[in-house]
PDB file of N, CA and C in Angstrom:
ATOM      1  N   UNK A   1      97.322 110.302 119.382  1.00  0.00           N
ATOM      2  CA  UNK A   1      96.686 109.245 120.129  1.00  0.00           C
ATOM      3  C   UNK A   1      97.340 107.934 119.715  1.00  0.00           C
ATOM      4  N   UNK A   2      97.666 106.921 120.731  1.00  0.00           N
ATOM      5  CA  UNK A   2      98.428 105.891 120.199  1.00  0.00           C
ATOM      6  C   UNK A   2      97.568 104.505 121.569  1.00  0.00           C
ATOM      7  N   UNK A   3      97.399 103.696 119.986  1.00  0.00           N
ATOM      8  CA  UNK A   3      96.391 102.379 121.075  1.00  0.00           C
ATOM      9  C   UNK A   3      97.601 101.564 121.556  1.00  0.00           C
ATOM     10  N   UNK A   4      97.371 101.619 122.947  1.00  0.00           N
ATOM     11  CA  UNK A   4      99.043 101.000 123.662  1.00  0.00           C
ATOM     12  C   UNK A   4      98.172  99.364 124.248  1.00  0.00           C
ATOM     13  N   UNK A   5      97.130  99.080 123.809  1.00  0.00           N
ATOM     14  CA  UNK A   5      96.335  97.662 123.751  1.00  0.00           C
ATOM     15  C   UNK A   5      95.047  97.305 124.108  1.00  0.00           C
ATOM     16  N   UNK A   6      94.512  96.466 123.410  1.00  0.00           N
ATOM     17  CA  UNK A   6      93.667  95.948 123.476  1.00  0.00           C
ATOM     18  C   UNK A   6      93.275  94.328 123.407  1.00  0.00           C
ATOM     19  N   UNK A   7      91.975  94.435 124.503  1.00  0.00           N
ATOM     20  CA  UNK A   7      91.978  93.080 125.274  1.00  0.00           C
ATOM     21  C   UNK A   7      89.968  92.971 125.053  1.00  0.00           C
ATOM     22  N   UNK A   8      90.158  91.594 124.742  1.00  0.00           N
ATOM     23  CA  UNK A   8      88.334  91.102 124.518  1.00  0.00           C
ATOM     24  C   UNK A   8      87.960  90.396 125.911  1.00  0.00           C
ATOM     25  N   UNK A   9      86.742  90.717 126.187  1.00  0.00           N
ATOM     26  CA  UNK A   9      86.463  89.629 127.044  1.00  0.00           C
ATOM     27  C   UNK A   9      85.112  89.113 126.912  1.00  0.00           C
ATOM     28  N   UNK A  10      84.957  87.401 126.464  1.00  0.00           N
ATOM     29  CA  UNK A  10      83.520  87.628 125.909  1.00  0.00           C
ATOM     30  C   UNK A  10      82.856  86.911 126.584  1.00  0.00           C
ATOM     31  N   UNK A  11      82.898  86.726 127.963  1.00  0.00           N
ATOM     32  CA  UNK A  11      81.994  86.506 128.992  1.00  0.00           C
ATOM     33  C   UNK A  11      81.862  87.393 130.147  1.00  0.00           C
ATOM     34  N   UNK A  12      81.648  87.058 131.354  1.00  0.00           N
ATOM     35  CA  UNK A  12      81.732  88.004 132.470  1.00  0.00           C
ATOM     36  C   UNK A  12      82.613  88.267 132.587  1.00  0.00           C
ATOM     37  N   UNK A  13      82.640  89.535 133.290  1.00  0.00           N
ATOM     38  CA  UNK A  13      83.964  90.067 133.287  1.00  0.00           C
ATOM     39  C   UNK A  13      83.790  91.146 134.386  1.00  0.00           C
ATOM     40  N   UNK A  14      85.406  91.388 134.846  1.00  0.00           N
ATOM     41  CA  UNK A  14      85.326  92.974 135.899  1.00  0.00           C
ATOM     42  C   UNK A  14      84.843  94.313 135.743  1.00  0.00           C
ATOM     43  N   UNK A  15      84.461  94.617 134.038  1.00  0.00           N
ATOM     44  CA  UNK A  15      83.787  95.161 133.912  1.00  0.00           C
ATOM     45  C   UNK A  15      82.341  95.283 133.436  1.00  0.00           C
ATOM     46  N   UNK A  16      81.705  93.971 133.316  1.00  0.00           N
ATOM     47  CA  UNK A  16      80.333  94.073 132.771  1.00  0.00           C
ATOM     48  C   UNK A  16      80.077  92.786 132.901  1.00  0.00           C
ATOM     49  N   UNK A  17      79.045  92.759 133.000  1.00  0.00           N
ATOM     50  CA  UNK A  17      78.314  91.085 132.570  1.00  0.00           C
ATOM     51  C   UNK A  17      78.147  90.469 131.523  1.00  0.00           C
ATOM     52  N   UNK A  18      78.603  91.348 129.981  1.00  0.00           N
ATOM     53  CA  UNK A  18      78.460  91.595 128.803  1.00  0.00           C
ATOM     54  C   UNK A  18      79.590  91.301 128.534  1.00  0.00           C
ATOM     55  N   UNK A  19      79.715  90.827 127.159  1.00  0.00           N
ATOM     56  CA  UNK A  19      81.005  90.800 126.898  1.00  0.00           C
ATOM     57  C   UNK A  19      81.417  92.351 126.340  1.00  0.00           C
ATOM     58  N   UNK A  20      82.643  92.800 126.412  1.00  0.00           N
ATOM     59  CA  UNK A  20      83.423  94.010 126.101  1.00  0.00           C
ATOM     60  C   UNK A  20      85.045  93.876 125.523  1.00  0.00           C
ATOM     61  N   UNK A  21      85.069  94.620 125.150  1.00  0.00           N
ATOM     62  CA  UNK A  21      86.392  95.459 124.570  1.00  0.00           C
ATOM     63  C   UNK A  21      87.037  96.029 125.345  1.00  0.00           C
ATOM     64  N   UNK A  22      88.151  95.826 126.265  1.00  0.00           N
ATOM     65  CA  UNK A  22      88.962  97.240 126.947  1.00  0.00           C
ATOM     66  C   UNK A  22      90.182  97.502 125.819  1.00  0.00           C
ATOM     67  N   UNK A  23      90.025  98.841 125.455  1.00  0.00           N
ATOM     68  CA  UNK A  23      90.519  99.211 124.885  1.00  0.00           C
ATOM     69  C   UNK A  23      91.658 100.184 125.386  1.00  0.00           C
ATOM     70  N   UNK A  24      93.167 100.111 126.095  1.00  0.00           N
ATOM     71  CA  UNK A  24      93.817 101.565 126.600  1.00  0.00           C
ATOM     72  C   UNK A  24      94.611 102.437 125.769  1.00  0.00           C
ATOM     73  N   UNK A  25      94.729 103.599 125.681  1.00  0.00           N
ATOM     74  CA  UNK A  25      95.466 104.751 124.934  1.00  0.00           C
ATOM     75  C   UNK A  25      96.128 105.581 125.618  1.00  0.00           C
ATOM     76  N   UNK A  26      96.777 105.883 125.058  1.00  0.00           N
ATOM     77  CA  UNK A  26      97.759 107.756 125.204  1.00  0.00           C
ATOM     78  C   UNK A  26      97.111 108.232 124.673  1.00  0.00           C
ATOM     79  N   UNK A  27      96.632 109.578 124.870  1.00  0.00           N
ATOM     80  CA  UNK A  27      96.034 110.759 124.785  1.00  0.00           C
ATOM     81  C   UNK A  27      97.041 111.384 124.137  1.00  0.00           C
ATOM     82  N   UNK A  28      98.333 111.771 124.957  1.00  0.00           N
ATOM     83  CA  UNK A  28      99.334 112.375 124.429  1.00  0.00           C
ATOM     84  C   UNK A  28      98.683 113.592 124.864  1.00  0.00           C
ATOM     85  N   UNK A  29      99.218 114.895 123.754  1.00  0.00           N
ATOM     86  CA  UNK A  29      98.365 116.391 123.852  1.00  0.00           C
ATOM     87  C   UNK A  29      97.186 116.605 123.488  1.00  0.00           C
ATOM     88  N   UNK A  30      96.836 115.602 122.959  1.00  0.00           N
ATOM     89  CA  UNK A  30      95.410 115.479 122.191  1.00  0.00           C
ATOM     90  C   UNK A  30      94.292 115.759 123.807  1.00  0.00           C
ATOM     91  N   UNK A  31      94.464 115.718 124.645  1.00  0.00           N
ATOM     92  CA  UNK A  31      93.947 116.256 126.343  1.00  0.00           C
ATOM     93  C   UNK A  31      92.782 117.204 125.872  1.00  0.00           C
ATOM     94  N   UNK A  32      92.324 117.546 125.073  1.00  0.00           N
ATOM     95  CA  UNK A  32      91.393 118.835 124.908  1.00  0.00           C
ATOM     96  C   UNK A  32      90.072 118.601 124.772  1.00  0.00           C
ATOM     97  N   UNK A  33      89.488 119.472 125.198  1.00  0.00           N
ATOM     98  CA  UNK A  33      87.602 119.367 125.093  1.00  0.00           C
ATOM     99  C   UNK A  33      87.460 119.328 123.609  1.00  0.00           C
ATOM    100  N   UNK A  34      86.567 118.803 122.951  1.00  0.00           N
ATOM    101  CA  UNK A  34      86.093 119.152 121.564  1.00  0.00           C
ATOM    102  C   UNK A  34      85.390 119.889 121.225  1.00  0.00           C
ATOM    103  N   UNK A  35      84.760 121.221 122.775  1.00  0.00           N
ATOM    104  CA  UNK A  35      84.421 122.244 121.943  1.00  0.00           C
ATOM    105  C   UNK A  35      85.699 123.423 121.859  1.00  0.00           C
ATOM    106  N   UNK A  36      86.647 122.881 121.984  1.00  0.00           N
ATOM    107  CA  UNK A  36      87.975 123.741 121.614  1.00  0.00           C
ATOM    108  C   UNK A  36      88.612 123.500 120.352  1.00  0.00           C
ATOM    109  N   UNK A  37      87.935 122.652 119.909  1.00  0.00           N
ATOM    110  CA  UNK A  37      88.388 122.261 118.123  1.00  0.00           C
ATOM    111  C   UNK A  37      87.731 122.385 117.263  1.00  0.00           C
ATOM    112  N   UNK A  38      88.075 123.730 117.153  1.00  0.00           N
ATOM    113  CA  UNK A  38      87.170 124.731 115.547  1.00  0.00           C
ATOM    114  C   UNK A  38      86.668 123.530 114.743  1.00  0.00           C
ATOM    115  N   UNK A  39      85.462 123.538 114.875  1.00  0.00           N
ATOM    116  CA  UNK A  39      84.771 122.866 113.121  1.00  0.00           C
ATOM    117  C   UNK A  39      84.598 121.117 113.885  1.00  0.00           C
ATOM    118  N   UNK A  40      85.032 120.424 114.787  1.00  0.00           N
ATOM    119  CA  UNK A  40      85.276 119.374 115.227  1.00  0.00           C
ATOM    120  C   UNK A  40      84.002 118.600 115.525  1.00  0.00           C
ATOM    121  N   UNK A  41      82.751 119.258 116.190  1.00  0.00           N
ATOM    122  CA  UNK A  41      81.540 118.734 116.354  1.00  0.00           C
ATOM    123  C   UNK A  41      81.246 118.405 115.134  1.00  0.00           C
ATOM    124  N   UNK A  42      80.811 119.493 114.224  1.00  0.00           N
ATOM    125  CA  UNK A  42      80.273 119.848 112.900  1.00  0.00           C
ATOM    126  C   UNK A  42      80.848 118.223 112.206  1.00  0.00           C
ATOM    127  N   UNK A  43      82.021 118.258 111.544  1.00  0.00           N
ATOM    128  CA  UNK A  43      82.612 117.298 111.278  1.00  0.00           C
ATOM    129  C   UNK A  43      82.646 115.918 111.642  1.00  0.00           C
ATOM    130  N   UNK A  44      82.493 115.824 113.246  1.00  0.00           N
ATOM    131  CA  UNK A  44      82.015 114.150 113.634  1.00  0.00           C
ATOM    132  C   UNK A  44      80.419 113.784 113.291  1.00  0.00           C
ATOM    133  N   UNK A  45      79.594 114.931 113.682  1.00  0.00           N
ATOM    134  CA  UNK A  45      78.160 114.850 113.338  1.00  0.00           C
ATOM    135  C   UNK A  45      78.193 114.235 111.755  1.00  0.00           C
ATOM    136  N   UNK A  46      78.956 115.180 110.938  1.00  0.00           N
ATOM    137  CA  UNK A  46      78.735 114.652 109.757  1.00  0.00           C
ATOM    138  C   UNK A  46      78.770 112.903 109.132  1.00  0.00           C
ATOM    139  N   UNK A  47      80.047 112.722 109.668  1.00  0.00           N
ATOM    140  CA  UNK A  47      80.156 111.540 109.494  1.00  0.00           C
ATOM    141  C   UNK A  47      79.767 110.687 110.125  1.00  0.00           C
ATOM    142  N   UNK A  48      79.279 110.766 111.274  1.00  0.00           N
ATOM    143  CA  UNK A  48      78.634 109.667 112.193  1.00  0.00           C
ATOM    144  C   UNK A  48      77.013 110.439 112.835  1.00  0.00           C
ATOM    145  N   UNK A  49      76.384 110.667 111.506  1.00  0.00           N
ATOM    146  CA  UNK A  49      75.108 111.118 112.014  1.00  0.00           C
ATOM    147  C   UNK A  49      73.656 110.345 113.196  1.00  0.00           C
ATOM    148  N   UNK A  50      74.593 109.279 113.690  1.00  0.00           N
ATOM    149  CA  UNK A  50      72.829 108.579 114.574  1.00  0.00           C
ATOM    150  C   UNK A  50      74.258 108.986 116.167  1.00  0.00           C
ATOM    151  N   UNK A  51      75.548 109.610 116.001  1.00  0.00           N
ATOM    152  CA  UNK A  51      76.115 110.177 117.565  1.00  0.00           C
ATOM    153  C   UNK A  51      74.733 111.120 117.961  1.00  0.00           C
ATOM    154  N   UNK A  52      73.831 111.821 117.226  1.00  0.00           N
ATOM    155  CA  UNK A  52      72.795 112.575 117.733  1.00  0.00           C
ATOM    156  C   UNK A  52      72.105 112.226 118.612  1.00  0.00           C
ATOM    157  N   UNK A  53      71.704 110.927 118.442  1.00  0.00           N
ATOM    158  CA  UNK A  53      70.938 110.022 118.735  1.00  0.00           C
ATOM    159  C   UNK A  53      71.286 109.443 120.344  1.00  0.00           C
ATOM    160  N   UNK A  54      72.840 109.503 120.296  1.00  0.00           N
ATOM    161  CA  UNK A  54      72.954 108.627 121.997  1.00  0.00           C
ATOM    162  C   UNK A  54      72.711 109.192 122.909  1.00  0.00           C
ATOM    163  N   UNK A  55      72.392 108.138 123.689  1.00  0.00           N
ATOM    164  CA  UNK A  55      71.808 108.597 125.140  1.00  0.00           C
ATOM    165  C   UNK A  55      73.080 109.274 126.329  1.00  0.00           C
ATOM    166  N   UNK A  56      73.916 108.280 126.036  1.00  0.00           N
ATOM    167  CA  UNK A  56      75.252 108.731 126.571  1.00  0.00           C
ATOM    168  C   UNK A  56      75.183 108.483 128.243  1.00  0.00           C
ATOM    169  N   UNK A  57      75.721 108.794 129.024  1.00  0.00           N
ATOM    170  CA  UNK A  57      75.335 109.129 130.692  1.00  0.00           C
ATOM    171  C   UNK A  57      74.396 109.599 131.134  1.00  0.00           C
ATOM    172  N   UNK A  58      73.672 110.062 130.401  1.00  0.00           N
ATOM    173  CA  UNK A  58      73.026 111.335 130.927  1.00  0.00           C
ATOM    174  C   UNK A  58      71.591 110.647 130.615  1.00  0.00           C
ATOM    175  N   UNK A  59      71.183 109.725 129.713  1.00  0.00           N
ATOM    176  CA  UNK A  59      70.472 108.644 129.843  1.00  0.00           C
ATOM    177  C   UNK A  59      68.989 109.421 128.994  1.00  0.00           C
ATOM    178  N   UNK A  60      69.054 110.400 128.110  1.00  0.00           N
ATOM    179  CA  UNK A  60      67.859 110.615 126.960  1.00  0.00           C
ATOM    180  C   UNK A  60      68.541 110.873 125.597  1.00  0.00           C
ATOM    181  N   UNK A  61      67.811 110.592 124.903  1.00  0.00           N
ATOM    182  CA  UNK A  61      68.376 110.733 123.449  1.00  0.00           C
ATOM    183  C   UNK A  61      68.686 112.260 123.134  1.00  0.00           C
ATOM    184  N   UNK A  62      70.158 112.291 122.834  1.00  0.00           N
ATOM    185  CA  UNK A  62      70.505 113.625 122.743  1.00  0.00           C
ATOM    186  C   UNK A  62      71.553 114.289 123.300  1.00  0.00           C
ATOM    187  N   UNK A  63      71.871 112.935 124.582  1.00  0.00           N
ATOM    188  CA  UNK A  63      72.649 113.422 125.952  1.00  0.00           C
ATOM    189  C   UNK A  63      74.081 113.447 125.230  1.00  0.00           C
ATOM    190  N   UNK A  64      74.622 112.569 124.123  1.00  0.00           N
ATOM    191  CA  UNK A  64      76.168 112.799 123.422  1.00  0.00           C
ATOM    192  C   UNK A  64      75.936 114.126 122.927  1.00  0.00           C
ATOM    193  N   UNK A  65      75.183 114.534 122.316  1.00  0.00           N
ATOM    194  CA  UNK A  65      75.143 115.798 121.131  1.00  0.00           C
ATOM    195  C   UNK A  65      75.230 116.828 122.513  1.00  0.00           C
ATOM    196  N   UNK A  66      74.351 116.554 123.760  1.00  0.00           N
ATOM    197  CA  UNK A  66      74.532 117.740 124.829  1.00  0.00           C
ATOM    198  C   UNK A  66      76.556 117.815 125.705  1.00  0.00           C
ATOM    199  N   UNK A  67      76.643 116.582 125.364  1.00  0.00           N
ATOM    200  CA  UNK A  67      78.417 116.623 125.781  1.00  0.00           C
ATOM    201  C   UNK A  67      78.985 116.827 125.316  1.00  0.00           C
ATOM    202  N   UNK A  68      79.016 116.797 123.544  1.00  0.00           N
ATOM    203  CA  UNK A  68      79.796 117.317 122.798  1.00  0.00           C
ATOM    204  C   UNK A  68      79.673 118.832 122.904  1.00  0.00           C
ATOM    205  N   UNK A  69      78.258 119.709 122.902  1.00  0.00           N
ATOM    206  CA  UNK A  69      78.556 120.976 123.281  1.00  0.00           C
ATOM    207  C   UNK A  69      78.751 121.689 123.784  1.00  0.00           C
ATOM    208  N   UNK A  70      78.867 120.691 125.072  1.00  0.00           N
ATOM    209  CA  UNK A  70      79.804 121.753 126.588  1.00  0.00           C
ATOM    210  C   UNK A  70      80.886 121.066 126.637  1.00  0.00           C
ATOM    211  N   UNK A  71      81.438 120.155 125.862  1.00  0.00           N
ATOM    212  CA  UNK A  71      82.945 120.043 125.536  1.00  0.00           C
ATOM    213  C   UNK A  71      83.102 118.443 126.283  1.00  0.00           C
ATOM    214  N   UNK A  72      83.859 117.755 125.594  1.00  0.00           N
ATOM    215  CA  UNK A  72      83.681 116.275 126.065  1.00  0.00           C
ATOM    216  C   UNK A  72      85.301 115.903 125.531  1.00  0.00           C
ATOM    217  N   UNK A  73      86.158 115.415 126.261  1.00  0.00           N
ATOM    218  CA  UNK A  73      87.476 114.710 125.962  1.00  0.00           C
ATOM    219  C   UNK A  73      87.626 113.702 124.472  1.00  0.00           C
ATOM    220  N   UNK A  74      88.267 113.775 123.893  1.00  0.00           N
ATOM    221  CA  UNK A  74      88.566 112.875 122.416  1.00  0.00           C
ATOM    222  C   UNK A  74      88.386 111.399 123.156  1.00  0.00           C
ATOM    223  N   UNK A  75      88.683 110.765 123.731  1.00  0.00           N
ATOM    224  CA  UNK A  75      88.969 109.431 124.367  1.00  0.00           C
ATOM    225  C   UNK A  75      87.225 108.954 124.599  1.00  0.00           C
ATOM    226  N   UNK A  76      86.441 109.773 125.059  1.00  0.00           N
ATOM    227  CA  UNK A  76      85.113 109.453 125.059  1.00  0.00           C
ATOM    228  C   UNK A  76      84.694 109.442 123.906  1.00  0.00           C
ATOM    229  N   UNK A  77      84.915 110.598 122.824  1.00  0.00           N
ATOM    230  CA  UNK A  77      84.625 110.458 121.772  1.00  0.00           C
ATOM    231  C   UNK A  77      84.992 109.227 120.969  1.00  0.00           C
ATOM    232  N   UNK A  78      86.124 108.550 121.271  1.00  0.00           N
ATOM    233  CA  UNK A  78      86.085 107.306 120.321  1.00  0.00           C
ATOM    234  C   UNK A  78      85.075 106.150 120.715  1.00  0.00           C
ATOM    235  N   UNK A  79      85.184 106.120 121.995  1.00  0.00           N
ATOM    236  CA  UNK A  79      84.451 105.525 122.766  1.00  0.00           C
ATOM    237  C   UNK A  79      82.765 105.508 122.261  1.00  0.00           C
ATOM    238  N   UNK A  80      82.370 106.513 121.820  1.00  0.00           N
ATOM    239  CA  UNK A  80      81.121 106.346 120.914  1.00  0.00           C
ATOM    240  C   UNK A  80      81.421 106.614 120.070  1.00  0.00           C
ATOM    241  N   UNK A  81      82.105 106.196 118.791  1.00  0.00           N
ATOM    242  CA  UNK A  81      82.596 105.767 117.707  1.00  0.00           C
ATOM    243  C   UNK A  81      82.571 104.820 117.403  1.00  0.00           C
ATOM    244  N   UNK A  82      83.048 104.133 118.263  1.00  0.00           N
ATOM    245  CA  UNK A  82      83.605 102.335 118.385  1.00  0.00           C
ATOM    246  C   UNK A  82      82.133 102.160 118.312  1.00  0.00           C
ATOM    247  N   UNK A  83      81.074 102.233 119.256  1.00  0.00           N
ATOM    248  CA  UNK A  83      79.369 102.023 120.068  1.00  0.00           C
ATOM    249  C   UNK A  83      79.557 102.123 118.372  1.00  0.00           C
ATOM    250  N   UNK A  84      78.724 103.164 117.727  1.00  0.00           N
ATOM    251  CA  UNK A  84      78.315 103.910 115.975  1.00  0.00           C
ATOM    252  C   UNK A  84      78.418 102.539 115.344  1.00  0.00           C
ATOM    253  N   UNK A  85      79.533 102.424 115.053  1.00  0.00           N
ATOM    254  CA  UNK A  85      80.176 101.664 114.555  1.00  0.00           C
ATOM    255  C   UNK A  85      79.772 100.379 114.059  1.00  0.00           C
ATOM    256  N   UNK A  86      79.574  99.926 115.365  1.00  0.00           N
ATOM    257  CA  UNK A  86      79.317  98.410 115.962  1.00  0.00           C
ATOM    258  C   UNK A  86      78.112  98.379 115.376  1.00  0.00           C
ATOM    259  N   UNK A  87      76.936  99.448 115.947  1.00  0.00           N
ATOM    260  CA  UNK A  87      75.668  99.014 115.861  1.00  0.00           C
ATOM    261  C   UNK A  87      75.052  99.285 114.027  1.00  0.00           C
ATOM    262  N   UNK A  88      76.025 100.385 113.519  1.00  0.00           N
ATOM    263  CA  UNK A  88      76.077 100.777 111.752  1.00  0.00           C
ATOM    264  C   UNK A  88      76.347  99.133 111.216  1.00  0.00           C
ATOM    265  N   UNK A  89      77.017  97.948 111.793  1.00  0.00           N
ATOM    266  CA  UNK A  89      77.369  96.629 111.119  1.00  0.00           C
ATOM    267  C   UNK A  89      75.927  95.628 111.513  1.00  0.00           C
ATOM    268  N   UNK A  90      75.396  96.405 112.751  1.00  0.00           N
ATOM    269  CA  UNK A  90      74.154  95.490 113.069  1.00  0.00           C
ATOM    270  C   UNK A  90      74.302  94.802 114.380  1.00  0.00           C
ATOM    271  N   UNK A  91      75.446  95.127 114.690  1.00  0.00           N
ATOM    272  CA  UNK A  91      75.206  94.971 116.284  1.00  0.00           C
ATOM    273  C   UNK A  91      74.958  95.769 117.018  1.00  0.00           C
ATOM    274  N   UNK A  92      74.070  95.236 118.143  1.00  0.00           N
ATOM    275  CA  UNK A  92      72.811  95.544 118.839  1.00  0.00           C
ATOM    276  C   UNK A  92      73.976  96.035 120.173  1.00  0.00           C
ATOM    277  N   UNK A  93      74.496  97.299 120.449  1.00  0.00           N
ATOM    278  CA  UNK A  93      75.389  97.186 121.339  1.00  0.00           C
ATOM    279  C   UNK A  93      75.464  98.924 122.251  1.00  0.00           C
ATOM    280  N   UNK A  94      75.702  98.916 123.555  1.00  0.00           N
ATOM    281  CA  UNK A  94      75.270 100.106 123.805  1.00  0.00           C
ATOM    282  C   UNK A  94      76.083 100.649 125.173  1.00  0.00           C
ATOM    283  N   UNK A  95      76.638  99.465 125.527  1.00  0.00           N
ATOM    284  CA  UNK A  95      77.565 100.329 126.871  1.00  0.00           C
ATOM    285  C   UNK A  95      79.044 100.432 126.601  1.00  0.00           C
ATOM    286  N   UNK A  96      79.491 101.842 127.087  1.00  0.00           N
ATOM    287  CA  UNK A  96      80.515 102.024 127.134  1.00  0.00           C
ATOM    288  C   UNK A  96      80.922 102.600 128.745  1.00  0.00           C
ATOM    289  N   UNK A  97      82.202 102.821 128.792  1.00  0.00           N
ATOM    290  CA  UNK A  97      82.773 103.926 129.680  1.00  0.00           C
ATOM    291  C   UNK A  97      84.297 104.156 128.890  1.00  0.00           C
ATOM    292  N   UNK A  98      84.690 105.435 129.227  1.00  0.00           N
ATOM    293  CA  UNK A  98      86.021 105.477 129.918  1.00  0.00           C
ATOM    294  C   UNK A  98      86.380 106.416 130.778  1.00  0.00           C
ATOM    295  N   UNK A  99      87.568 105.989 131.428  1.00  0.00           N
ATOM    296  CA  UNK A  99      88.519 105.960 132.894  1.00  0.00           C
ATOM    297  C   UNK A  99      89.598 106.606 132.260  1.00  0.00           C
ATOM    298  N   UNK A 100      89.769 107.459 133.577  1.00  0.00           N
ATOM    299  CA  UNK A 100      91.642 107.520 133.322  1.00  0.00           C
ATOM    300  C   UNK A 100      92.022 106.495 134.205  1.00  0.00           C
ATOM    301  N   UNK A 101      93.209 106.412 133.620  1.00  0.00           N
ATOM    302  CA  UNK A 101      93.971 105.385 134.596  1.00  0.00           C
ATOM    303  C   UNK A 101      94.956 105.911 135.275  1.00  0.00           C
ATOM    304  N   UNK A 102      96.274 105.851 134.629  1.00  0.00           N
ATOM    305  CA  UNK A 102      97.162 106.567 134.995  1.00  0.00           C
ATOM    306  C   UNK A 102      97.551 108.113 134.176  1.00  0.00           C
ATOM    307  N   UNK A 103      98.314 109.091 135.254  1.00  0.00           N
ATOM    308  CA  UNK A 103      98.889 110.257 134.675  1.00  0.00           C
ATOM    309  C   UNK A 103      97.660 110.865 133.948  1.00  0.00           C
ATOM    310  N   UNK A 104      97.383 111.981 133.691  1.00  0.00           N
ATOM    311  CA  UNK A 104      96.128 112.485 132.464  1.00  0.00           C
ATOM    312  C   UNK A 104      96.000 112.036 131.083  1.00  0.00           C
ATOM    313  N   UNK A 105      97.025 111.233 130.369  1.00  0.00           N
ATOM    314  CA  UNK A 105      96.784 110.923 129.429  1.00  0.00           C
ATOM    315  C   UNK A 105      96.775 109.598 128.984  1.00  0.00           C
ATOM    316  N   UNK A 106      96.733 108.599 130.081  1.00  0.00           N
ATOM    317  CA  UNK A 106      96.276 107.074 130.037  1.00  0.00           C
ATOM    318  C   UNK A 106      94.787 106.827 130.007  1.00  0.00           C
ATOM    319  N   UNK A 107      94.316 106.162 128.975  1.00  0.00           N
ATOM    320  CA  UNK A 107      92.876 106.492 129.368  1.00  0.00           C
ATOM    321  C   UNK A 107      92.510 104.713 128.631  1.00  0.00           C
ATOM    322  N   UNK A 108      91.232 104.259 129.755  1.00  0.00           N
ATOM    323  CA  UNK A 108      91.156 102.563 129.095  1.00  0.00           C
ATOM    324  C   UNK A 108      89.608 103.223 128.649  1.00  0.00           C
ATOM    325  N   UNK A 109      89.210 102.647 127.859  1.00  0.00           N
ATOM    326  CA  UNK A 109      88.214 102.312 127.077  1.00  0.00           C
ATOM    327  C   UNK A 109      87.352 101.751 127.044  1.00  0.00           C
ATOM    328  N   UNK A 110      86.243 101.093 128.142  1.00  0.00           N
ATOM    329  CA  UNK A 110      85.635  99.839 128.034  1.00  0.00           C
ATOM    330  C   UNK A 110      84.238 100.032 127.252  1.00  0.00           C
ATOM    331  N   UNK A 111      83.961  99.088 126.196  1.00  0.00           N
ATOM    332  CA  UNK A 111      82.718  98.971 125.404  1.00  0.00           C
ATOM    333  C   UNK A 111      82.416  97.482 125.122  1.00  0.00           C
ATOM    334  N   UNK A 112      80.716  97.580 125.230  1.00  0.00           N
ATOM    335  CA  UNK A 112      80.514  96.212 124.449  1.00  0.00           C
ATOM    336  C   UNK A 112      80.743  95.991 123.078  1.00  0.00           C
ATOM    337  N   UNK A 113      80.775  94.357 123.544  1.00  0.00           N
ATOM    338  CA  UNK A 113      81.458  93.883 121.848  1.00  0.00           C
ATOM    339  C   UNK A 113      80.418  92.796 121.908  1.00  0.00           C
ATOM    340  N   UNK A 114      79.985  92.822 120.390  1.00  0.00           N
ATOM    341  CA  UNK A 114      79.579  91.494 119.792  1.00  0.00           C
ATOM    342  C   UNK A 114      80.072  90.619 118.962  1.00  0.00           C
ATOM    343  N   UNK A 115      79.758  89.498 119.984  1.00  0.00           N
ATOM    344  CA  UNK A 115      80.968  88.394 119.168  1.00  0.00           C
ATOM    345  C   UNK A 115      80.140  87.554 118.194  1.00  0.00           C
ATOM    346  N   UNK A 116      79.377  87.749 117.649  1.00  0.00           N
ATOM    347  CA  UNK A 116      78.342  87.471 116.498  1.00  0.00           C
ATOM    348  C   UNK A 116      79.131  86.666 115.391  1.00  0.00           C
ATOM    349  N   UNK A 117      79.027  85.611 115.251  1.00  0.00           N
ATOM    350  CA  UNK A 117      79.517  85.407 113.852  1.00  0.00           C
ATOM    351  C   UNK A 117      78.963  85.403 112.856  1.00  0.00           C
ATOM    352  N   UNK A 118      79.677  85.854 111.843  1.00  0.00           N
ATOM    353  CA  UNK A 118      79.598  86.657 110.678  1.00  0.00           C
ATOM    354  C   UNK A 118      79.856  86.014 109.436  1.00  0.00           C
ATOM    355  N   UNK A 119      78.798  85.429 108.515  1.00  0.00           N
ATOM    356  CA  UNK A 119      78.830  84.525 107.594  1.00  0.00           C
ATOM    357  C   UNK A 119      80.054  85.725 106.382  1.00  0.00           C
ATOM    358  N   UNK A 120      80.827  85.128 106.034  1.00  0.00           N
ATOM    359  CA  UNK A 120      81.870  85.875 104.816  1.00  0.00           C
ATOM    360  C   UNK A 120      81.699  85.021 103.489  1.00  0.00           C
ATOM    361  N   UNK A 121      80.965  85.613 102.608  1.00  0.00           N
ATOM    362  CA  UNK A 121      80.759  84.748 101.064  1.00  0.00           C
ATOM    363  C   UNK A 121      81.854  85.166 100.537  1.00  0.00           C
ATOM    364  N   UNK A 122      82.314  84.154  99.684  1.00  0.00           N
ATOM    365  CA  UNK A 122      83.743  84.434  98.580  1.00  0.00           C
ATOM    366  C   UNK A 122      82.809  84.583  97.450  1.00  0.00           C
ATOM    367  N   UNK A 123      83.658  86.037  96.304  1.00  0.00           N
ATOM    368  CA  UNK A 123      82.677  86.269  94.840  1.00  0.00           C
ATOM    369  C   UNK A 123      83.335  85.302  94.042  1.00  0.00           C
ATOM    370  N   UNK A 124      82.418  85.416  93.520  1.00  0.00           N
ATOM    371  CA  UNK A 124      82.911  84.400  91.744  1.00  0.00           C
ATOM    372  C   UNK A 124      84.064  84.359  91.733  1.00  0.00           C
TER     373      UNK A 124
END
């Protein structure tokens, strides 16, 4: 997978009224469902235990954990990673999509972003 760019937009925008992240990638061969990658659910669950939790498309709590087990593309999967992520730092943040764009393995990314600023203390 290779991030070929990323772009902020923190007002309205063509994709949301929200500010967002488009994020686009190569897929490359990486093209595969993730219930075709022995041990792969198991392993994201682990480390990102509230993915249980999203609502996803499908719009009830649970609906990611139900896509991951009838098999869901890596590119979505980061896509609620990035979401995890965001909201694990304390931002309050919850839409995503992604698109293909071009060829099967162009894929853009769009998620909200919070542009929150973030007090940084220097130690002793």
């Amino acid at each position: 997978m290779e991030v070929l760019g990323i772009t902020s937009f923190k007002g309205r925008n063509i994709y949301s009224h929200k500010p967002v992240m488009k994020m686009t990638i190569d897929i490359t061969e990486n093209n595969i469902y993730t219930k075709d990658i022995e041990g792969f659910n198991e392993k994201l669950l682990t480390a990102f235990p509230m993915l249980r939790k999203n609502t996803c498309g499908l719009g009830y709590e649970g609906g990611f954990l139900e896509r991951l087990e009838n098999g869901t593309y890596l590119g979505h999967v980061l896509e609620h990673v990035i979401l995890d992520i965001q909201n694990t730092l304390g931002h309050n943040v919850k839409y995503g999509k992604t698109r293909l764009l071009k060829a099967s393995q162009i894929l853009a990314l769009v998620q909200q972003q919070s542009f929150r600023k973030q007090k940084i203390e220097k130690s002793p």
